[in-house]
C-alpha atoms as a PDB file:
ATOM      1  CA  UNK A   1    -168.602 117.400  80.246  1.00  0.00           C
ATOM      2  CA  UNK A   2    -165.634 115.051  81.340  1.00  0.00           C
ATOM      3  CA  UNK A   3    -168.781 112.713  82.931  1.00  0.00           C
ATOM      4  CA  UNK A   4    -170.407 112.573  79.281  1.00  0.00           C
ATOM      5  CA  UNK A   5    -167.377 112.225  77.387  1.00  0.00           C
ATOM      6  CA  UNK A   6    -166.736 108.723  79.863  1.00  0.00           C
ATOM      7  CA  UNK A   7    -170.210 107.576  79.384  1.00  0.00           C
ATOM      8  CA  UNK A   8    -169.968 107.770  75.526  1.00  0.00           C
ATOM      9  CA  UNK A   9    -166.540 105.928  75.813  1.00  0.00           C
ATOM     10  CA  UNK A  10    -168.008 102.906  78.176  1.00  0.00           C
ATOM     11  CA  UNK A  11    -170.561 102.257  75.304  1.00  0.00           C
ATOM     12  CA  UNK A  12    -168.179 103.141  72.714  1.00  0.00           C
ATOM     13  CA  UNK A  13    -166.455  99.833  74.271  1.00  0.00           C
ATOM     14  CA  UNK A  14    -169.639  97.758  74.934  1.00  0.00           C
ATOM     15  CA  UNK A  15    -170.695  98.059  71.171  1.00  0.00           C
ATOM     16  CA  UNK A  16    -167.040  97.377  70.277  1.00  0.00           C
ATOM     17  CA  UNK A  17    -166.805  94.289  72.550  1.00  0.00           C
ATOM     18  CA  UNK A  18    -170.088  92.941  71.941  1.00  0.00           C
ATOM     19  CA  UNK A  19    -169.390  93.564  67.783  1.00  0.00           C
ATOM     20  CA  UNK A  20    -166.086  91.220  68.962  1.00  0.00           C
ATOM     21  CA  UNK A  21    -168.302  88.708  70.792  1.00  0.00           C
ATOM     22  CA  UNK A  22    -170.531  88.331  67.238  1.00  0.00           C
ATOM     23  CA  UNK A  23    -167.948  88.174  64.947  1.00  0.00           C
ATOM     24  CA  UNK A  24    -165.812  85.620  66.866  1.00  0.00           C
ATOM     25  CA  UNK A  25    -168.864  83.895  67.795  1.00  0.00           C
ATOM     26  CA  UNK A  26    -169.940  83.376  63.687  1.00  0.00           C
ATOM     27  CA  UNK A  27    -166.370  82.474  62.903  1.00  0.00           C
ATOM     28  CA  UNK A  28    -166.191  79.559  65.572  1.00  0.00           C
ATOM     29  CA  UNK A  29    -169.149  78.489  63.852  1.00  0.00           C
ATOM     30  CA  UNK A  30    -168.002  78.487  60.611  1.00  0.00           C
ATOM     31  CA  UNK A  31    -164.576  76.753  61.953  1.00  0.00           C
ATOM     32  CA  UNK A  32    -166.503  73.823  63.327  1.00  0.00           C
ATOM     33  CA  UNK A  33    -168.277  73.549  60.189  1.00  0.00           C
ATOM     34  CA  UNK A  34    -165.311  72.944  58.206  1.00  0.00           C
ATOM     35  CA  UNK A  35    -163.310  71.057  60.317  1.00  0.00           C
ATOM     36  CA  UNK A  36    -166.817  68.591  60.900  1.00  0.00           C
ATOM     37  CA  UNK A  37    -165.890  67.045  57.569  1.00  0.00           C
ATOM     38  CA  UNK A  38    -162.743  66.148  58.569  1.00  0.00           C
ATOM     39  CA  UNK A  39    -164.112  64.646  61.998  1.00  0.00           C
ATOM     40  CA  UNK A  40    -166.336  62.645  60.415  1.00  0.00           C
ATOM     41  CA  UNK A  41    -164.207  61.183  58.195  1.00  0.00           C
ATOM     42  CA  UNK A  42    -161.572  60.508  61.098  1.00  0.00           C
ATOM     43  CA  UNK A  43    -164.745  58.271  62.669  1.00  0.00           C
ATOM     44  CA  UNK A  44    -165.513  56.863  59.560  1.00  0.00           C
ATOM     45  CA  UNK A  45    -161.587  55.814  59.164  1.00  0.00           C
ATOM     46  CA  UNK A  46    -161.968  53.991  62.433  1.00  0.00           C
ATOM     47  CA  UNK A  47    -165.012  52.031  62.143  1.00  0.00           C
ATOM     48  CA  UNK A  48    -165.417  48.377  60.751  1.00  0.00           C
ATOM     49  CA  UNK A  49    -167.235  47.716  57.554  1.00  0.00           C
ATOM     50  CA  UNK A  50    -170.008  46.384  59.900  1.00  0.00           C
ATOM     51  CA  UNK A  51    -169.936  49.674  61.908  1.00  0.00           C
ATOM     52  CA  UNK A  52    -170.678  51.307  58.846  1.00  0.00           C
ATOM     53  CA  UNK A  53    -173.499  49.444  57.372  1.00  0.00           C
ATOM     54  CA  UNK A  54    -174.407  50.245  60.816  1.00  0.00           C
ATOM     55  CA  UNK A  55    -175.638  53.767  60.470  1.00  0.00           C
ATOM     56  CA  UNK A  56    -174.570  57.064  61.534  1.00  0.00           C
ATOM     57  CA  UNK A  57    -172.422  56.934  64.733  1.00  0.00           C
ATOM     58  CA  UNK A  58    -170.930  60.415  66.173  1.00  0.00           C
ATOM     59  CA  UNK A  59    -167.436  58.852  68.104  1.00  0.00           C
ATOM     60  CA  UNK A  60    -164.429  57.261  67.014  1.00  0.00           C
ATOM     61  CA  UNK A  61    -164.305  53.150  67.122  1.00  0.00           C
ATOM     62  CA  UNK A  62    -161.270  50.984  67.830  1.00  0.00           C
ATOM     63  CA  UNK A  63    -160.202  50.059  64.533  1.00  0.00           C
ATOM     64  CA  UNK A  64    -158.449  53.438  62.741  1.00  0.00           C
ATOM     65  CA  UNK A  65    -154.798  51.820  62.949  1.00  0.00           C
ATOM     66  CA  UNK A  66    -155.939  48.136  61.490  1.00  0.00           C
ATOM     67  CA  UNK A  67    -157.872  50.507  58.795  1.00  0.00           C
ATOM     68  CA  UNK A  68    -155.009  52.725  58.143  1.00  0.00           C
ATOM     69  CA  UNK A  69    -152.223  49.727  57.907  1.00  0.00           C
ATOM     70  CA  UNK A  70    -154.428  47.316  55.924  1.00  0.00           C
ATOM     71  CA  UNK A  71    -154.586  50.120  53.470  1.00  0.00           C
ATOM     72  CA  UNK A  72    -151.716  51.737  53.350  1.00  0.00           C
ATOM     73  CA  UNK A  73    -150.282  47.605  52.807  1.00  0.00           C
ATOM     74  CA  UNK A  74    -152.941  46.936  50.059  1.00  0.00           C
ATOM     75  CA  UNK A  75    -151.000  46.030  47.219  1.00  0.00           C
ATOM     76  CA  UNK A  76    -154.406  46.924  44.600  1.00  0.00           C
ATOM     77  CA  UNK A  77    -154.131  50.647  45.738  1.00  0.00           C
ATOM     78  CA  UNK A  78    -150.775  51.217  46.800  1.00  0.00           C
ATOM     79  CA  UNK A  79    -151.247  54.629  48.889  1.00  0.00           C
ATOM     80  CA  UNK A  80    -147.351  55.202  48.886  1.00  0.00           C
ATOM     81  CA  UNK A  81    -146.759  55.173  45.216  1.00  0.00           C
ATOM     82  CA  UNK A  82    -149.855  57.097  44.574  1.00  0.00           C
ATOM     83  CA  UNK A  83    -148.751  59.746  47.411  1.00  0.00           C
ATOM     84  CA  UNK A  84    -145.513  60.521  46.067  1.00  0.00           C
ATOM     85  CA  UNK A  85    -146.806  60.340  42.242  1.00  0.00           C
ATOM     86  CA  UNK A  86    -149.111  62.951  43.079  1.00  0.00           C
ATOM     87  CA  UNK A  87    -146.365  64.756  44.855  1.00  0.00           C
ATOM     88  CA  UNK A  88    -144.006  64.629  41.832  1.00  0.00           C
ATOM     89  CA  UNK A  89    -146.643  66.282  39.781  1.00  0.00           C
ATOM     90  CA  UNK A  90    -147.963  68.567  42.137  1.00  0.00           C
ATOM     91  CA  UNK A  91    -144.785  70.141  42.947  1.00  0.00           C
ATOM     92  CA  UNK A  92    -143.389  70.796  39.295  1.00  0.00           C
ATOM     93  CA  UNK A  93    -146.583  71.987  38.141  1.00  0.00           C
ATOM     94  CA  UNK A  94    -146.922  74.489  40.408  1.00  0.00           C
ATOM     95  CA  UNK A  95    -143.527  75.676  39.929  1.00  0.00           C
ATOM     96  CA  UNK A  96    -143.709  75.623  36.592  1.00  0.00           C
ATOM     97  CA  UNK A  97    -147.439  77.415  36.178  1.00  0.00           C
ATOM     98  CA  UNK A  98    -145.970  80.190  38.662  1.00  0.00           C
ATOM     99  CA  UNK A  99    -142.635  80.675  36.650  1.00  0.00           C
ATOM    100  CA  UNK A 100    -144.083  81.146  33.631  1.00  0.00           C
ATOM    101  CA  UNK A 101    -147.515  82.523  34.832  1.00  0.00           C
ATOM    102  CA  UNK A 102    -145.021  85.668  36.201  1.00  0.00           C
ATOM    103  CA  UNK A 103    -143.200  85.408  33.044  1.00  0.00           C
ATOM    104  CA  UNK A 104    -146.207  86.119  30.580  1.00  0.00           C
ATOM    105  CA  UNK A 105    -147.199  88.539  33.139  1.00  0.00           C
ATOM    106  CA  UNK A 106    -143.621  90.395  33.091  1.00  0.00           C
ATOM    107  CA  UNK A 107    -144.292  90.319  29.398  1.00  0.00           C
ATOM    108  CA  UNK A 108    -147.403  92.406  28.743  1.00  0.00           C
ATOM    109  CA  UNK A 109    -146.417  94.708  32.039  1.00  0.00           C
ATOM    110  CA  UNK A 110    -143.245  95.396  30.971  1.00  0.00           C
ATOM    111  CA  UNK A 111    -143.266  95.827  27.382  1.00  0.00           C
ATOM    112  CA  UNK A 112    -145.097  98.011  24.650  1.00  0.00           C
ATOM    113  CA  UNK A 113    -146.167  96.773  21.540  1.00  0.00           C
ATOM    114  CA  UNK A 114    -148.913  97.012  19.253  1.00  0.00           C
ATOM    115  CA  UNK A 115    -151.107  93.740  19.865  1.00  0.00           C
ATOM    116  CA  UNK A 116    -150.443  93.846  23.482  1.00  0.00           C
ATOM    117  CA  UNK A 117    -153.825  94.206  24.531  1.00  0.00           C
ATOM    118  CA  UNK A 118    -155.183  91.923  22.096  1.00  0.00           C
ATOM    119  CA  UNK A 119    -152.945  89.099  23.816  1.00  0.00           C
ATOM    120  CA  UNK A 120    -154.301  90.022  27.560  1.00  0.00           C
ATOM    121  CA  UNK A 121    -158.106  89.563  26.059  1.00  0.00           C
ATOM    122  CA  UNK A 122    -157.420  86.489  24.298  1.00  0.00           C
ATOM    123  CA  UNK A 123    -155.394  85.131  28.019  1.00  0.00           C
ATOM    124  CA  UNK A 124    -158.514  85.966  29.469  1.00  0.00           C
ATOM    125  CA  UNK A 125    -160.952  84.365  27.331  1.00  0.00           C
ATOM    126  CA  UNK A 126    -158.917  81.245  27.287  1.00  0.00           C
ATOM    127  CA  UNK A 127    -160.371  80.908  31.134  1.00  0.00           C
ATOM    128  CA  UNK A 128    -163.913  80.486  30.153  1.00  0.00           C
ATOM    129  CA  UNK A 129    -162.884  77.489  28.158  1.00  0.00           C
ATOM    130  CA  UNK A 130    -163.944  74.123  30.193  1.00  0.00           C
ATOM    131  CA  UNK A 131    -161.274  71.384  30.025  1.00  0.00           C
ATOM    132  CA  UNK A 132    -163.745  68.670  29.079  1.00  0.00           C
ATOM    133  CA  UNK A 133    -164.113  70.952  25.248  1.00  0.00           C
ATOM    134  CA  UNK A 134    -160.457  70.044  24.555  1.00  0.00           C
ATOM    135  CA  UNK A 135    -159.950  66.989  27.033  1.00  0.00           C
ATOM    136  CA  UNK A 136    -160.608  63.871  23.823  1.00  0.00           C
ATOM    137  CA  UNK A 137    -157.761  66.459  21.810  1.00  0.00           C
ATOM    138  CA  UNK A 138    -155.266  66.408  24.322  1.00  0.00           C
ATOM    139  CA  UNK A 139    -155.576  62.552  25.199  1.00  0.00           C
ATOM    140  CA  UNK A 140    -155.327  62.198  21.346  1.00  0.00           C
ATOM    141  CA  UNK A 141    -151.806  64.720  21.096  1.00  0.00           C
ATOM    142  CA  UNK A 142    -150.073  62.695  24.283  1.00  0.00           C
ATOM    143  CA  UNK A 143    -150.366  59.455  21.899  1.00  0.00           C
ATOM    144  CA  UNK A 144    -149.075  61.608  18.915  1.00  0.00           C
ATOM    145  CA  UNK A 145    -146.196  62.435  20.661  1.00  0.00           C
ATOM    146  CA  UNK A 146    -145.577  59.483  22.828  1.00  0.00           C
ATOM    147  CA  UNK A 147    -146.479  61.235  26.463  1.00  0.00           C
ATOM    148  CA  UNK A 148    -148.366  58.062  27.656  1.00  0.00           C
ATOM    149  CA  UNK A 149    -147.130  56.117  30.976  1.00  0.00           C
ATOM    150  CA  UNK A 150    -145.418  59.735  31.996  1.00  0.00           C
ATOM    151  CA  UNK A 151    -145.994  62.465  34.326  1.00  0.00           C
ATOM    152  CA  UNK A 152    -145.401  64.609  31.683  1.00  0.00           C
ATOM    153  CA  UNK A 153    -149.384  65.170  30.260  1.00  0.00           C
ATOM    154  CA  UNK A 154    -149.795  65.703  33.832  1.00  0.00           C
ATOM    155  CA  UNK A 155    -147.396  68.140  34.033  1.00  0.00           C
ATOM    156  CA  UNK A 156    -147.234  70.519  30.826  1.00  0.00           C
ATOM    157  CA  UNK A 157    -150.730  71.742  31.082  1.00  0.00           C
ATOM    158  CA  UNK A 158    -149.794  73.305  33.916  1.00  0.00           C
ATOM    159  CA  UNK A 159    -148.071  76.026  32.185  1.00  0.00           C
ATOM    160  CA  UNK A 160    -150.457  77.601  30.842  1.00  0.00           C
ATOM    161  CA  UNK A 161    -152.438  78.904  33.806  1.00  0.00           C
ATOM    162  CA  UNK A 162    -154.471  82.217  33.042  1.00  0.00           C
ATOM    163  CA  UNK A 163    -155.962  82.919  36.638  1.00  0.00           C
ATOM    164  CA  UNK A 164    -152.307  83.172  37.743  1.00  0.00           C
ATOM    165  CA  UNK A 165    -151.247  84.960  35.246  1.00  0.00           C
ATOM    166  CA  UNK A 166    -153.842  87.399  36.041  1.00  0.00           C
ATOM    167  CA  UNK A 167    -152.941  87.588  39.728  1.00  0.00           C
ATOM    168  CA  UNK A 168    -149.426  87.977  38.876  1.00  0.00           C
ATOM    169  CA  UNK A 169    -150.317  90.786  36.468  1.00  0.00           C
ATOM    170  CA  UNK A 170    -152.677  92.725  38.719  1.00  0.00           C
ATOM    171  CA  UNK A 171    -150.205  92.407  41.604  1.00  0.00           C
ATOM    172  CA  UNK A 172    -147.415  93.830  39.356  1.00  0.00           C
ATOM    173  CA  UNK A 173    -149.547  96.488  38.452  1.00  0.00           C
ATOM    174  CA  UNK A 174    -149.702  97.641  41.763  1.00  0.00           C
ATOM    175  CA  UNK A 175    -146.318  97.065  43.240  1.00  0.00           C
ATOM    176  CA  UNK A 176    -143.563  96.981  40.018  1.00  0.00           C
ATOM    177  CA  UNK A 177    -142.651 100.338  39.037  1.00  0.00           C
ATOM    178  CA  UNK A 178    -141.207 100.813  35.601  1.00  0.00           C
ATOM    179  CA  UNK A 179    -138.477 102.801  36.543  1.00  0.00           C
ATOM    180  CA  UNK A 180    -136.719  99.608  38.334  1.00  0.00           C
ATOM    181  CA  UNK A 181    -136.975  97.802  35.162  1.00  0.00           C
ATOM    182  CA  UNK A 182    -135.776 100.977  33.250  1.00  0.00           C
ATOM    183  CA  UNK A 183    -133.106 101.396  35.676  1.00  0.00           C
ATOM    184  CA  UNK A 184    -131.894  97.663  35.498  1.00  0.00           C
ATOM    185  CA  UNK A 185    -131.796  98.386  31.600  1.00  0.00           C
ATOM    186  CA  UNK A 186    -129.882 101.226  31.485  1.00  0.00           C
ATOM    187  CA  UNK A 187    -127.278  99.756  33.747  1.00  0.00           C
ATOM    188  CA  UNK A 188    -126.977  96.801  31.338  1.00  0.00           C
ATOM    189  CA  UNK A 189    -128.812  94.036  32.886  1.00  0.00           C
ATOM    190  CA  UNK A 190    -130.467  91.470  30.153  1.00  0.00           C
ATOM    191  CA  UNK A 191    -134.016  90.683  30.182  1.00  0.00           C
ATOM    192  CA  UNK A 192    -134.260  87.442  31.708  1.00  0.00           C
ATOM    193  CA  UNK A 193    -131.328  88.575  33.922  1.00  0.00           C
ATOM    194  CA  UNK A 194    -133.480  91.295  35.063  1.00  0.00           C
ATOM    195  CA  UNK A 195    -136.664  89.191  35.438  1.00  0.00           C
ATOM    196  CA  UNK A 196    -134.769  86.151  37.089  1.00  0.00           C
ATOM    197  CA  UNK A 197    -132.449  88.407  39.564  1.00  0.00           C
ATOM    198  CA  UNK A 198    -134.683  91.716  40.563  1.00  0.00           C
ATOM    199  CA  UNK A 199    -137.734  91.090  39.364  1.00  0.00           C
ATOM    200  CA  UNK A 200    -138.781  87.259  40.848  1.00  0.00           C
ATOM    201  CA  UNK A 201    -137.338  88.567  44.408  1.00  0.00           C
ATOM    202  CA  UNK A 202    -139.682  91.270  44.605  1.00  0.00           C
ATOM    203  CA  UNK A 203    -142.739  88.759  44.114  1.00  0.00           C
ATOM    204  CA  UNK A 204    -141.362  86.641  46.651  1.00  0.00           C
ATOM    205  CA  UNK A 205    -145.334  87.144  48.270  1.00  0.00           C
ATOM    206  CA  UNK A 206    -147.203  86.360  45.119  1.00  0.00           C
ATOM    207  CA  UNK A 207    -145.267  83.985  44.282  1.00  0.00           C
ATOM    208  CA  UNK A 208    -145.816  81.976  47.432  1.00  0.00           C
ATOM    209  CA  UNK A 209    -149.402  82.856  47.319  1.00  0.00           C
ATOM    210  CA  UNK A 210    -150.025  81.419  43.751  1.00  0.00           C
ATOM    211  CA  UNK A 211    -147.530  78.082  44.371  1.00  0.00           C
ATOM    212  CA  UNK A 212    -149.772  76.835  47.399  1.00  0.00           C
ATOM    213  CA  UNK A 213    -152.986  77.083  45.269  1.00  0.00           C
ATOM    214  CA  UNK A 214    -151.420  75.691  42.350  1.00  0.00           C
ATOM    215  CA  UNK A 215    -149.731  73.035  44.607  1.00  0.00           C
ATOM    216  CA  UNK A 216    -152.946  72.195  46.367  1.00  0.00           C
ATOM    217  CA  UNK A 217    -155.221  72.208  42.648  1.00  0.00           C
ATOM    218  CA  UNK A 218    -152.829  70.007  40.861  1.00  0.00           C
ATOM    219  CA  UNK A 219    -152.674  67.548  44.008  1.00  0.00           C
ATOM    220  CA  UNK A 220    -156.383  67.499  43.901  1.00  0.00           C
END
């Protein structure tokens, strides 16, 4: 019995190891296809102009630092002002479309009243809207209002961000109980006090989660 009981465990740890060897196997496949991209456009970055009329070549060429500094010095482009423009606006929209996106969610999650559903549809429909529908309208309000030559059309969309509000709703869902909210009530804590000082610290991981892919969509 003890001899069976071996020989079912030895395969028991075959299959498992050679179920290991597959997976691992697929995902260092899938690894190197990703990270290709990026290898190709290192070579690319390090060829001539007459390398690349050239044709396809698979290994890095001599010339990726006279590339890099005749660009980076190229006063048509002008990488460094670009870099930290896109910085500027990548960083405050993403803090602003998680704040808020949290705070809209806190809203409906917390709160009872008699449209409340009505508002999560209408959140959720506003995602199947394409930008392009209202992009000529909101080029058209910036010079209403004077918002041209700003980061600030670049920024204020950015509130309104229904796929994080919908992450930060289903995550509170699942992890906010009502009776900490209730509790911070009843021991005279204000609303924004409550949200700002108990609540945000307890999405610390949602938060974070949400800020990278807002910070990585805007910079796009």
């Amino acid at each position: 019995m003890k001899h069976g009981n071996t020989s079912e465990s030895r395969r028991a740890r075959a299959m498992l190891t050679a179920t290991r060897a597959v997976v691992y196997a697929i995902l260092i496949f899938l690894s190197a296809l990703c990270l290709f991209s990026f290898y190709l456009l290192i070579v690319n970055a390090s060829r001539s102009n007459a390398d690349l009329q050239g044709g396809f070549r698979f290994l890095p060429q001599g010339n990726f630092l006279t590339n890099l500094r005749n660009s980076w010095n190229d006063a048509s482009i002008n990488i460094p002002r670009g870099m930290l423009n896109s910085f500027v606006v990548a960083l405050c929209t993403s803090v602003l479309t998680t704040y808020f996106s949290a705070l809209t969610a806190y809203g409906l999650h917390a709160y009872e009243f008699r449209l409340k559903r009505a508002a999560f549809t209408f959140i959720m429909a506003v995602m199947v809207i394409p930008k392009q529908v209202c992009a000529a309208g909101f080029v058209q309000l910036c010079y209403k209002f004077h918002l041209t030559n700003s980061y600030l059309p670049l920024i204020l969309p950015g509130i309104a961000a229904p796929i994080v509000f919908f992450y930060m709703k289903q995550y509170m869902e699942s992890t906010l109980p009502m009776e900490i909210i209730d509790a911070a009530r009843v021991d005279g804590s204000g609303e924004f006090y409550t949200f700002n000082r108990i609540i945000l610290p307890m999405l610390k991981p949602a938060l974070a989660v949400q800020m990278i892919f807002s910070f990585v969509e805007s910079w796009n």
